[in-house]
Protein backbone atom coordinates (compact mmCIF):
# COMPACT_ATOMS: atom_id res chain seq x y z
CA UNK A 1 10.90 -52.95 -26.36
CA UNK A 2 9.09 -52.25 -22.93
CA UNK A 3 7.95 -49.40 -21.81
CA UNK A 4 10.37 -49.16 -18.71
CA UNK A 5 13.36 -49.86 -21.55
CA UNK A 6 12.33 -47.08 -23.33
CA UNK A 7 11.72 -44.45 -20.30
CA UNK A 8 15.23 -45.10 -19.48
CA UNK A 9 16.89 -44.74 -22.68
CA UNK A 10 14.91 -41.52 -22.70
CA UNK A 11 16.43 -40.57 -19.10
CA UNK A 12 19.98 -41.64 -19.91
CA UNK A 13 20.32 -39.67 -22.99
CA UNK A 14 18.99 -36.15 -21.34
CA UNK A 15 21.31 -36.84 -18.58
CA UNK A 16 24.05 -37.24 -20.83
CA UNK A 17 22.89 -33.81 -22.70
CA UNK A 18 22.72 -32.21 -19.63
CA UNK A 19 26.06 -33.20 -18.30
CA UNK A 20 27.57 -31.93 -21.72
CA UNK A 21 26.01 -28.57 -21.20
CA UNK A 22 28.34 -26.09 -21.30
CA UNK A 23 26.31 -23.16 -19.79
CA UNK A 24 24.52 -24.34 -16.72
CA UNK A 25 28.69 -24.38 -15.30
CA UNK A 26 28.75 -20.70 -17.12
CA UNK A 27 26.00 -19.98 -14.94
CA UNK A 28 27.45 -21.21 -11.93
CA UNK A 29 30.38 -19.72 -12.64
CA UNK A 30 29.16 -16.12 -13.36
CA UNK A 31 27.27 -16.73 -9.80
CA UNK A 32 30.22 -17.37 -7.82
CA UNK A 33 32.02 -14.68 -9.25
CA UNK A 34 28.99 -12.54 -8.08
CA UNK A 35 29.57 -13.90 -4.54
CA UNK A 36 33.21 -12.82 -4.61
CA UNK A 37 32.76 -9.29 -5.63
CA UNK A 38 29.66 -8.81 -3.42
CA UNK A 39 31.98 -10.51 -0.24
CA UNK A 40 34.40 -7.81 -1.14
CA UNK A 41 32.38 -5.09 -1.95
CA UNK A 42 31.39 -6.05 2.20
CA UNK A 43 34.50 -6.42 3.52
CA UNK A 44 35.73 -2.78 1.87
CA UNK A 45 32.77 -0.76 3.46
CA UNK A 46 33.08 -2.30 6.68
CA UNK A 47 36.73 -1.55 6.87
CA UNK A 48 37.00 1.71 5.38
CA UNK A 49 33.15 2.55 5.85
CA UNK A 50 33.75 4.73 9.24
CA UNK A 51 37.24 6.00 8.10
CA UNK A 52 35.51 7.22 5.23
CA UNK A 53 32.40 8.61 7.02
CA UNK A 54 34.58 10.66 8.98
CA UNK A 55 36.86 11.68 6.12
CA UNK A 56 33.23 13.26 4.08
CA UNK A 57 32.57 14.84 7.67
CA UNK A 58 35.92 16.81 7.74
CA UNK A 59 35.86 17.70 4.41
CA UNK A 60 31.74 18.92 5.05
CA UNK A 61 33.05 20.81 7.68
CA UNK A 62 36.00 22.51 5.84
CA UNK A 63 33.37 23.75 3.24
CA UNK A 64 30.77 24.79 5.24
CA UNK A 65 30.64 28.88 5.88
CA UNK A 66 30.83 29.52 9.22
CA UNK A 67 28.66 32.22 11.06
């Protein structure tokens, strides 16, 4: 058998392991599930972020002796 036969029965059969690899899409998967949360983990404190702020600063004030 030559050499070049060989080195591509070699590659065919790690692709084929590869593409039966059933955590490299786990991976993937857990990383796009990151994405979501993180875009809407964003999207909450940039809607609600100033309502909030000024929410803590009422209730700051409320507590806060006055002199």
């Amino acid at each position: 058998m030559s050499p070049a036969k060989t080195a591509l029965q070699r590659f065919s059969s790690a692709t084929l392991r590869f593409l039966k690899d059933d955590e490299a899409a786990t991976a993937a998967e857990y990383g796009i599930l990151a994405a979501l949360v993180a875009t809407a983990i964003i999207t909450a404190v940039s809607l609600f972020g100033s309502r909030l702020s000024s929410l803590f600063q009422s209730l700051a004030n409320s507590v806060t002796p006055k002199s």
